[in-house]
PDB file of N, CA and C in Angstrom:
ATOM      1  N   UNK A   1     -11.262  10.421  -6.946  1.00  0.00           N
ATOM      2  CA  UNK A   1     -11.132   9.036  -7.284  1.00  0.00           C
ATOM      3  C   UNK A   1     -12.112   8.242  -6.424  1.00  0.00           C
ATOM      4  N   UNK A   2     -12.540   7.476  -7.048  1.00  0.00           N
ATOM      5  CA  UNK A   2     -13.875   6.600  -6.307  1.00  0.00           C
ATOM      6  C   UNK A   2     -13.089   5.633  -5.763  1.00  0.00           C
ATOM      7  N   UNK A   3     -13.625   4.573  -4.713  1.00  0.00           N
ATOM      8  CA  UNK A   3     -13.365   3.266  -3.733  1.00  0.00           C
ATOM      9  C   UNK A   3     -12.962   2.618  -4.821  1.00  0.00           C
ATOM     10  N   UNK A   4     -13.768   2.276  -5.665  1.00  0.00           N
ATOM     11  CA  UNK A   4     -13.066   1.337  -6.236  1.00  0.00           C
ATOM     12  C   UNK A   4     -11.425   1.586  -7.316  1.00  0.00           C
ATOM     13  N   UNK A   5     -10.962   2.668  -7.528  1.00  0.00           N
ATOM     14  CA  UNK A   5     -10.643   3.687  -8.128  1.00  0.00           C
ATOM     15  C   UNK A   5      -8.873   3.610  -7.120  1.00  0.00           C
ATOM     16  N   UNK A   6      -9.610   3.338  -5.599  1.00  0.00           N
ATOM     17  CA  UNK A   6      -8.617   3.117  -4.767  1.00  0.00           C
ATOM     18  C   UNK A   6      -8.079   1.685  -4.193  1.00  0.00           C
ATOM     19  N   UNK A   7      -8.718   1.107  -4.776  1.00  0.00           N
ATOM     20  CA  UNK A   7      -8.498  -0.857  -4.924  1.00  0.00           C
ATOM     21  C   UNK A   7      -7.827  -1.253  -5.732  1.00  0.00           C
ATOM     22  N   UNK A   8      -7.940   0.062  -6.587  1.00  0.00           N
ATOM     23  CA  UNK A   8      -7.177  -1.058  -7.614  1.00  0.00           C
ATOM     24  C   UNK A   8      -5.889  -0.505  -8.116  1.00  0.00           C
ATOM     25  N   UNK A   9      -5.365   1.463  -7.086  1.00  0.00           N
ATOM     26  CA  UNK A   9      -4.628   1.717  -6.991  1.00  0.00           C
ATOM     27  C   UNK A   9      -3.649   0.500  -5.940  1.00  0.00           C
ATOM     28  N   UNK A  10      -4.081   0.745  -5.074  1.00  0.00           N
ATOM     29  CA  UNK A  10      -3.928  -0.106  -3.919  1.00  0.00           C
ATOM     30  C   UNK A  10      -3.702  -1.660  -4.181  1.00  0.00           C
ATOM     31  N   UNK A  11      -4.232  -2.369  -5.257  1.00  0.00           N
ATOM     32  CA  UNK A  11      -3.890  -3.634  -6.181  1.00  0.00           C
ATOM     33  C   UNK A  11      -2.173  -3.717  -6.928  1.00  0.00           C
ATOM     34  N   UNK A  12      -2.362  -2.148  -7.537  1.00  0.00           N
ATOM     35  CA  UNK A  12      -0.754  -2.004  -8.126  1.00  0.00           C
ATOM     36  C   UNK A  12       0.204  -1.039  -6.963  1.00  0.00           C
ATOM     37  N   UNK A  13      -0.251  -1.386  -5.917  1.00  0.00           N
ATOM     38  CA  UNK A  13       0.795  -0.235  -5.205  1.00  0.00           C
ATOM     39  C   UNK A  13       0.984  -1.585  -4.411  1.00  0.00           C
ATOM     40  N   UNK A  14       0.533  -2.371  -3.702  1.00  0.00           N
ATOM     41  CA  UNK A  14       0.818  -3.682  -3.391  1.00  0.00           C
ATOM     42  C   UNK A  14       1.929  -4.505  -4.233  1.00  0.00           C
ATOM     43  N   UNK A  15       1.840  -4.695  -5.381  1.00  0.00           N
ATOM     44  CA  UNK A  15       2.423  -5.237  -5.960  1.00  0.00           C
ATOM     45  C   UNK A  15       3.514  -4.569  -6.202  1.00  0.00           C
ATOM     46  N   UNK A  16       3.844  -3.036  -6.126  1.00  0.00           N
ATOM     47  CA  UNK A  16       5.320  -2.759  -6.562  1.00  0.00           C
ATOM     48  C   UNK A  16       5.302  -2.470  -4.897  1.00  0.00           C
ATOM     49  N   UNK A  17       5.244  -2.476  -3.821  1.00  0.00           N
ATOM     50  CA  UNK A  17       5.493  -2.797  -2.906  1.00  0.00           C
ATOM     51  C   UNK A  17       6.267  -4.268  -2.728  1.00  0.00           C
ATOM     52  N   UNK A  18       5.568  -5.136  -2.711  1.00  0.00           N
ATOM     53  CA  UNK A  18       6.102  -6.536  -2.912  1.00  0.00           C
ATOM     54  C   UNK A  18       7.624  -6.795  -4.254  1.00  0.00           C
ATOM     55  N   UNK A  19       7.314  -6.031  -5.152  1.00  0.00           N
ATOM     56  CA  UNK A  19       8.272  -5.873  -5.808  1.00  0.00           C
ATOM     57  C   UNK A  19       9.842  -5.342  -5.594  1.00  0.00           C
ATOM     58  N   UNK A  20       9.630  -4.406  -4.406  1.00  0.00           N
ATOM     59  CA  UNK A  20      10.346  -3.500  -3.944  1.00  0.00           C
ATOM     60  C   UNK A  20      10.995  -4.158  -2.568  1.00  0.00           C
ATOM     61  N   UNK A  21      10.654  -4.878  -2.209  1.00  0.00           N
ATOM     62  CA  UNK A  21      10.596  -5.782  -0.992  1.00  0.00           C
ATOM     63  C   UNK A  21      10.288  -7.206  -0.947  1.00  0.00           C
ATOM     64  N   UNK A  22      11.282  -7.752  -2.176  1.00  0.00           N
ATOM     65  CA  UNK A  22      10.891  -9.168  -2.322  1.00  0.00           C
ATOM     66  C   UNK A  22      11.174 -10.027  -1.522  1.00  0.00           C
ATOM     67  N   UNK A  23      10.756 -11.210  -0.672  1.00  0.00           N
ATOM     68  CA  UNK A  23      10.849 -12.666  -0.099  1.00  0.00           C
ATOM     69  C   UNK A  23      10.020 -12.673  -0.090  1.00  0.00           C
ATOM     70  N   UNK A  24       9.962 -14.090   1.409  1.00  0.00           N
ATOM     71  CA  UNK A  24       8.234 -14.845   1.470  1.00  0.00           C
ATOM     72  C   UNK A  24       7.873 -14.097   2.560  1.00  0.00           C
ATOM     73  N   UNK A  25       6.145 -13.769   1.785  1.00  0.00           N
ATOM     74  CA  UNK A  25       5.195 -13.155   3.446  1.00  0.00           C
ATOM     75  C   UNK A  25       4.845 -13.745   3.867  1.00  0.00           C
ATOM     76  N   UNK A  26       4.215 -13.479   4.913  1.00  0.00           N
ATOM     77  CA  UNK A  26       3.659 -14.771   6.168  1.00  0.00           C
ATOM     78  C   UNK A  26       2.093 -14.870   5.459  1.00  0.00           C
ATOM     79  N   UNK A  27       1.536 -13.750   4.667  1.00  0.00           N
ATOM     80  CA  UNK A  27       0.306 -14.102   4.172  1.00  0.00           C
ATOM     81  C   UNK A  27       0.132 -14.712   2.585  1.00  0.00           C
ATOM     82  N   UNK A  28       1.405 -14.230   1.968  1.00  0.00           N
ATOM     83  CA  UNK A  28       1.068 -14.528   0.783  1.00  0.00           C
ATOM     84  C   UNK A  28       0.992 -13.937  -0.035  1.00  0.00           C
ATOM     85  N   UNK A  29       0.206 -14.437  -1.500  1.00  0.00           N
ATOM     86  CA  UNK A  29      -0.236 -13.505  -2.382  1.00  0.00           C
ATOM     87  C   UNK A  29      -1.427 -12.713  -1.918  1.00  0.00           C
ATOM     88  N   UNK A  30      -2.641 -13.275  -0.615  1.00  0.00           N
ATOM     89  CA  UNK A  30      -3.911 -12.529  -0.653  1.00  0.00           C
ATOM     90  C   UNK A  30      -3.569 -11.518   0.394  1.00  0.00           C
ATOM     91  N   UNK A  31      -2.363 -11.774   1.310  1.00  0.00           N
ATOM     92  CA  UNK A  31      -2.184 -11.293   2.397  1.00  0.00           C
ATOM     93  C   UNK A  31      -1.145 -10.069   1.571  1.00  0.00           C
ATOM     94  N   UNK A  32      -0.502  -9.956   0.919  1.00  0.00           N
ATOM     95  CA  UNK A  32       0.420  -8.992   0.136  1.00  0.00           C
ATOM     96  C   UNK A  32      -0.840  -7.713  -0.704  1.00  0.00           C
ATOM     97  N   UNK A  33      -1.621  -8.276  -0.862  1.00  0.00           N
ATOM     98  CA  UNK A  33      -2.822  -7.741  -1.683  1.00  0.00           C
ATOM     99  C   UNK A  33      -4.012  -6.777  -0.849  1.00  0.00           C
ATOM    100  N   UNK A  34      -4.037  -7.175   0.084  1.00  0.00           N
ATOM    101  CA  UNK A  34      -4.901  -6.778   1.485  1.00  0.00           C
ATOM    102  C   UNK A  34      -4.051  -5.478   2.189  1.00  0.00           C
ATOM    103  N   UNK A  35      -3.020  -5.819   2.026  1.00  0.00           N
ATOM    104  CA  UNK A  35      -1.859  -4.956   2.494  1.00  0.00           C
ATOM    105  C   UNK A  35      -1.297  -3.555   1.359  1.00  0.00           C
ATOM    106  N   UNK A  36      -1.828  -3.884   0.468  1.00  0.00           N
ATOM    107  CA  UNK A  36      -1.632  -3.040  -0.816  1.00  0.00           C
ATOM    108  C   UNK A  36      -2.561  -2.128  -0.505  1.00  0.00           C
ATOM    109  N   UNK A  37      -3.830  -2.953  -0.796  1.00  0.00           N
ATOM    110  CA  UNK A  37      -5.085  -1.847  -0.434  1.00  0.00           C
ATOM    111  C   UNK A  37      -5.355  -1.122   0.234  1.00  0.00           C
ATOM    112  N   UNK A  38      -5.065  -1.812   1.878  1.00  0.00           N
ATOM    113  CA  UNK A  38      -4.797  -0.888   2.685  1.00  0.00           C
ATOM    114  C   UNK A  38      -3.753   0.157   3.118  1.00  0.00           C
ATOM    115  N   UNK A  39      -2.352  -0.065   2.615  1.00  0.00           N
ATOM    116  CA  UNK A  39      -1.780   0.865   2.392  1.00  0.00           C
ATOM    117  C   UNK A  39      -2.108   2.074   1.340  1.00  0.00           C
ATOM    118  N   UNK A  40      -2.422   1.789   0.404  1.00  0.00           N
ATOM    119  CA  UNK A  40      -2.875   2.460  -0.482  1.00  0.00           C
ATOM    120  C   UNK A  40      -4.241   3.939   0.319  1.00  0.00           C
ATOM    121  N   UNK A  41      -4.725   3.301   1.031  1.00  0.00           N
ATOM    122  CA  UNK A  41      -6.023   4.363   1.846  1.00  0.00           C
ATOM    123  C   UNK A  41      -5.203   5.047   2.825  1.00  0.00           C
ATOM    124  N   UNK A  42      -4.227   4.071   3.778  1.00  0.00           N
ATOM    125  CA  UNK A  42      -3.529   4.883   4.760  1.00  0.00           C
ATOM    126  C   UNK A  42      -2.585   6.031   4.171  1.00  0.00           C
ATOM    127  N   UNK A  43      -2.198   5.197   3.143  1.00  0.00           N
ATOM    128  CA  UNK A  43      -1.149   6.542   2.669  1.00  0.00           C
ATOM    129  C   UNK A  43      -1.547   7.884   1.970  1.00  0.00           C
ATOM    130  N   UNK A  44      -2.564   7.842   1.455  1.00  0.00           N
ATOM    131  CA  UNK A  44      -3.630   9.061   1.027  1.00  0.00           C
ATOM    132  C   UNK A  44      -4.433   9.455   2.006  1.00  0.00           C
ATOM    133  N   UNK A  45      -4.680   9.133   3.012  1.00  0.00           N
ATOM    134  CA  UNK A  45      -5.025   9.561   4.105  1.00  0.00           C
ATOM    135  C   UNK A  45      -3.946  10.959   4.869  1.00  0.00           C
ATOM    136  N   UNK A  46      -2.670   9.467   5.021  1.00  0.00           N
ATOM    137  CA  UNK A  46      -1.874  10.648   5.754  1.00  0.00           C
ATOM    138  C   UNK A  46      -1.224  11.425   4.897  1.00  0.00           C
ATOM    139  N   UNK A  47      -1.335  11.218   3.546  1.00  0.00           N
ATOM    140  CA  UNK A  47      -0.607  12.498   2.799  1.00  0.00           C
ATOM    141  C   UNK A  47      -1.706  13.539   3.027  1.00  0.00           C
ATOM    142  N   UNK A  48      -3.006  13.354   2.760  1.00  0.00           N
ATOM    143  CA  UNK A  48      -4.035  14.474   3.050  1.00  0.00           C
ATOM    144  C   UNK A  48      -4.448  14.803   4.156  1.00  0.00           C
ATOM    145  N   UNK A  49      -4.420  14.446   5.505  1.00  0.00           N
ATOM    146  CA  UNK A  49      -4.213  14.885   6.588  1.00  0.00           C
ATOM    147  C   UNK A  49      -3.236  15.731   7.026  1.00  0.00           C
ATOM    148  N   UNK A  50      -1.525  15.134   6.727  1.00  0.00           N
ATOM    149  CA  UNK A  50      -0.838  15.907   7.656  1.00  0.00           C
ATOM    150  C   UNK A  50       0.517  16.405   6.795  1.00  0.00           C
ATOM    151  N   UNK A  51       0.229  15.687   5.439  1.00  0.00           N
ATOM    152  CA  UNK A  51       1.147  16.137   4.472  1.00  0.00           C
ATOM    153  C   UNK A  51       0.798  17.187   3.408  1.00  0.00           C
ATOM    154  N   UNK A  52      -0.608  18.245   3.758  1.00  0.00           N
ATOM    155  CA  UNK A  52      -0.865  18.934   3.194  1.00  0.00           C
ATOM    156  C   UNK A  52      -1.120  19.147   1.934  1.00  0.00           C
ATOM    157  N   UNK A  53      -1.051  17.533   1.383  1.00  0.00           N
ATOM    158  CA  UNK A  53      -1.640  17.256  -0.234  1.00  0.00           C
ATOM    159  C   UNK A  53      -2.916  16.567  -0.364  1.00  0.00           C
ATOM    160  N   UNK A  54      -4.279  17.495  -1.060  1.00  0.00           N
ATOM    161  CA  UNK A  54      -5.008  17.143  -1.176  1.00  0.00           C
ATOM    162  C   UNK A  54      -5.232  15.771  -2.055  1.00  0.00           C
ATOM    163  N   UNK A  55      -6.338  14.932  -1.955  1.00  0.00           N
ATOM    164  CA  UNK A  55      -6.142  13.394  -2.779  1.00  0.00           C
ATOM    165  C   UNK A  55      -7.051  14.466  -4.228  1.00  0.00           C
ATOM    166  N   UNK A  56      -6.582  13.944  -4.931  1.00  0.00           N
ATOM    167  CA  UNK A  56      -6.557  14.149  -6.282  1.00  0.00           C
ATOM    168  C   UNK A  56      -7.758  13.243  -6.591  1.00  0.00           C
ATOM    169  N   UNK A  57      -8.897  13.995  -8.445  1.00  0.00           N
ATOM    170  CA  UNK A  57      -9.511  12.627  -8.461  1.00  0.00           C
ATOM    171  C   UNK A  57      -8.853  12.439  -9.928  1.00  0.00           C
ATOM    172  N   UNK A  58      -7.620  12.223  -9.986  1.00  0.00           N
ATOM    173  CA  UNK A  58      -6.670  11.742 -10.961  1.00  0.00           C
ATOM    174  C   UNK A  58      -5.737  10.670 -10.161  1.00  0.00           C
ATOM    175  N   UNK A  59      -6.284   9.869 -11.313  1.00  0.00           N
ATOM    176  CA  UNK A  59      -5.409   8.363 -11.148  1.00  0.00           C
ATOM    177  C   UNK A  59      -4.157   8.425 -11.372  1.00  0.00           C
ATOM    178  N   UNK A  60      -3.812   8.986 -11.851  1.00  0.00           N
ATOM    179  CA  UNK A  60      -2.430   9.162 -12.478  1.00  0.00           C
ATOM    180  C   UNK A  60      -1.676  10.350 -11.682  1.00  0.00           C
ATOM    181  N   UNK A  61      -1.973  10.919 -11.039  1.00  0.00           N
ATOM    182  CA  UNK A  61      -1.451  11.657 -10.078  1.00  0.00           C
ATOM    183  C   UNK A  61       0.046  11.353  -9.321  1.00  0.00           C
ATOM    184  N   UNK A  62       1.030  11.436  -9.412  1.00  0.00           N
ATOM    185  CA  UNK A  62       2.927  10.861  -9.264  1.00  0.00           C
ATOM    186  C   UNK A  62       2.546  10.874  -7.513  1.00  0.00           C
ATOM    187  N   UNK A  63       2.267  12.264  -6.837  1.00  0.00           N
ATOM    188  CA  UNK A  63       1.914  12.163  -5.096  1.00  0.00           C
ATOM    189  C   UNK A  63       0.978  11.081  -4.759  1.00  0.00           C
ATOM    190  N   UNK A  64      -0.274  10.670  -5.259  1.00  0.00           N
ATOM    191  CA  UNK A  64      -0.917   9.692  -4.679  1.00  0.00           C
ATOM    192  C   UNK A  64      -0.321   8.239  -4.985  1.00  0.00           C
ATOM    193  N   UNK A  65       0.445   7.959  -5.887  1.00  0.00           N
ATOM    194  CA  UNK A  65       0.650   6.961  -6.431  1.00  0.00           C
ATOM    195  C   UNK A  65       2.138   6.942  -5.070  1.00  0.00           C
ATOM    196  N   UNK A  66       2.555   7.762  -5.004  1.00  0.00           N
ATOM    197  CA  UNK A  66       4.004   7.701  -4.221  1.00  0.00           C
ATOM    198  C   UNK A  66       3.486   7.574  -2.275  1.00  0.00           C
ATOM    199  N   UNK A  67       2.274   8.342  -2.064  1.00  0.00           N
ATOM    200  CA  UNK A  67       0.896   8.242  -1.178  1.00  0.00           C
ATOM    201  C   UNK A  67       1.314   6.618  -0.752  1.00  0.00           C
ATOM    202  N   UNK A  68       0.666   6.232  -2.039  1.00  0.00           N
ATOM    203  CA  UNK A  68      -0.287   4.947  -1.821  1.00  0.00           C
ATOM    204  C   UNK A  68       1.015   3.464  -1.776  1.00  0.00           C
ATOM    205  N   UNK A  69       2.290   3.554  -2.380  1.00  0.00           N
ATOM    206  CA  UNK A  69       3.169   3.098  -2.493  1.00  0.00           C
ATOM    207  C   UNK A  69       4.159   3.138  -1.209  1.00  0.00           C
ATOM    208  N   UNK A  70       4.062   4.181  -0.202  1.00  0.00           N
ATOM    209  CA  UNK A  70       5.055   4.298   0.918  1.00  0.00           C
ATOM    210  C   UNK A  70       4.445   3.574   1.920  1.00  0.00           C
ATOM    211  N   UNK A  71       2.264   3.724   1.486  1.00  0.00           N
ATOM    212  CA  UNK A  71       2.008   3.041   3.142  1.00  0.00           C
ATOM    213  C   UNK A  71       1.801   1.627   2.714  1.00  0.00           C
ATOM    214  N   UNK A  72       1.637   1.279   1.511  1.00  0.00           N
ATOM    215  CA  UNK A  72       2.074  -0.641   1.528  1.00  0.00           C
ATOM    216  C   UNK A  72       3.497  -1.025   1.517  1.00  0.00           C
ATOM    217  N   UNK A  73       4.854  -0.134   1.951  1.00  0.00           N
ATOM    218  CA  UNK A  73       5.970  -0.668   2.179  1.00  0.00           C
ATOM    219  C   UNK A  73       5.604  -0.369   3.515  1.00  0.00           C
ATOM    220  N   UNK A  74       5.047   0.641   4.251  1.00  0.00           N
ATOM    221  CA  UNK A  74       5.304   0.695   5.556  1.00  0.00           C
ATOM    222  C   UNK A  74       4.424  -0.420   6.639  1.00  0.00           C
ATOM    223  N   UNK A  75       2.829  -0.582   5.641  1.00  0.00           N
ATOM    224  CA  UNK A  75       2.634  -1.897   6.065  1.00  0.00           C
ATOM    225  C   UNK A  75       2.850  -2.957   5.811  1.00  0.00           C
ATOM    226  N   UNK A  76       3.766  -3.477   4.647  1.00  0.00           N
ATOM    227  CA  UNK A  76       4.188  -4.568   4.719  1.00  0.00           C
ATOM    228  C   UNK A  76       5.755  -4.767   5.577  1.00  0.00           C
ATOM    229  N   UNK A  77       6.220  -3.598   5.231  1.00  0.00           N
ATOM    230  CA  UNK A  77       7.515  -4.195   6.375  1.00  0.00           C
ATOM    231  C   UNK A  77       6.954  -4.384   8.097  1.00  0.00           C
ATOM    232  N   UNK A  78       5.930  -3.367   8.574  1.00  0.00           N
ATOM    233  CA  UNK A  78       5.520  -3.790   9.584  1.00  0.00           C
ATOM    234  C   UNK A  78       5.250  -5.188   9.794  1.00  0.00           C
ATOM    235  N   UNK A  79       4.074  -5.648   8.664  1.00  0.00           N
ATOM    236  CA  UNK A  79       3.611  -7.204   8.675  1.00  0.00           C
ATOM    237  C   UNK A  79       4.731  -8.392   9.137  1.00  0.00           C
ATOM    238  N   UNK A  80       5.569  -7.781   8.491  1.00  0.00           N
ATOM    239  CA  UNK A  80       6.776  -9.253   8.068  1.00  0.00           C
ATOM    240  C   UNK A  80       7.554  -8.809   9.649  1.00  0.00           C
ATOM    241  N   UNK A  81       7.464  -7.587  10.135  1.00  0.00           N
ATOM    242  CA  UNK A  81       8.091  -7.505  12.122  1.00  0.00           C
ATOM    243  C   UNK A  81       7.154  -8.570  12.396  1.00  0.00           C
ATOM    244  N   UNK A  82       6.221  -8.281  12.803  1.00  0.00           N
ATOM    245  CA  UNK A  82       5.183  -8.940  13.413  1.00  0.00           C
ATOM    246  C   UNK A  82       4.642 -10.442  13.242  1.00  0.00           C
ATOM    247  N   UNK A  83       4.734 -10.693  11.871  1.00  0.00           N
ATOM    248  CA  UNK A  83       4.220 -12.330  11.631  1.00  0.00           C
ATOM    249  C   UNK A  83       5.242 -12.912  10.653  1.00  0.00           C
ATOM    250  N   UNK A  84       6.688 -12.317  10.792  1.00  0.00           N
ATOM    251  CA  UNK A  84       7.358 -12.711  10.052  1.00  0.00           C
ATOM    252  C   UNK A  84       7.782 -14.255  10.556  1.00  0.00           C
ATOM    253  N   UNK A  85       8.077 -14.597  11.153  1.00  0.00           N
ATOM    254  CA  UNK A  85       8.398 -16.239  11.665  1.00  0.00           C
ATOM    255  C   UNK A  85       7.097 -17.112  11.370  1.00  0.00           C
ATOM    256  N   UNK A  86       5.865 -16.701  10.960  1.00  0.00           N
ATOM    257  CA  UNK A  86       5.191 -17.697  11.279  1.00  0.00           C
ATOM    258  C   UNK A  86       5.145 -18.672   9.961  1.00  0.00           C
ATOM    259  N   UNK A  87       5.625 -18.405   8.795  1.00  0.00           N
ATOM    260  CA  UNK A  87       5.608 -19.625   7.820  1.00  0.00           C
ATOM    261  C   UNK A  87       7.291 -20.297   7.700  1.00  0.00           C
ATOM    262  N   UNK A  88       7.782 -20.373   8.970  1.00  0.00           N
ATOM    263  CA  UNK A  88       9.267 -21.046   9.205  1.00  0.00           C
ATOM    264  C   UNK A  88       8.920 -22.361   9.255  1.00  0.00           C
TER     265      UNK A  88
END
């Protein structure tokens, strides 16, 4: 799967992240989106690093999609520890 291939996994893994974990973020819609993407790389990262599943170049793949979906809950619940008070 190409970069861009992973943006725009990372576009819909954000969003059912946010879906999955609804209130207000401290960033938003661009800050929820940023957080997608980058979860989306971390989590195919560490599934192919240390979870012994190679990244696929299928989009449709159920492990990368589940990959890319655990590390935008794990960085967005981090986000909302960390900068959660600041739109009080």
């Amino acid at each position: 799967m190409s970069i861009i291939g992973w943006i725009i996994l990372g576009l819909l893994a954000g969003a059912i992240a946010k879906f999955l974990l609804p209130g207000r973020d401290p960033g938003g819609f661009i800050g929820t989106t940023v957080i997608g993407i980058a979860g989306a790389f971390i989590g195919g990262w560490i599934s192919s690093r240390w979870l012994d599943h190679p990244i696929t170049k299928d989009f449709y793949d159920g492990t990368t999609w589940a990959a890319a979906i655990g590390g935008s809950l794990v960085l967005l619940i981090g986000y909302r520890i960390l900068f959660g008070n600041s739109r009080d």
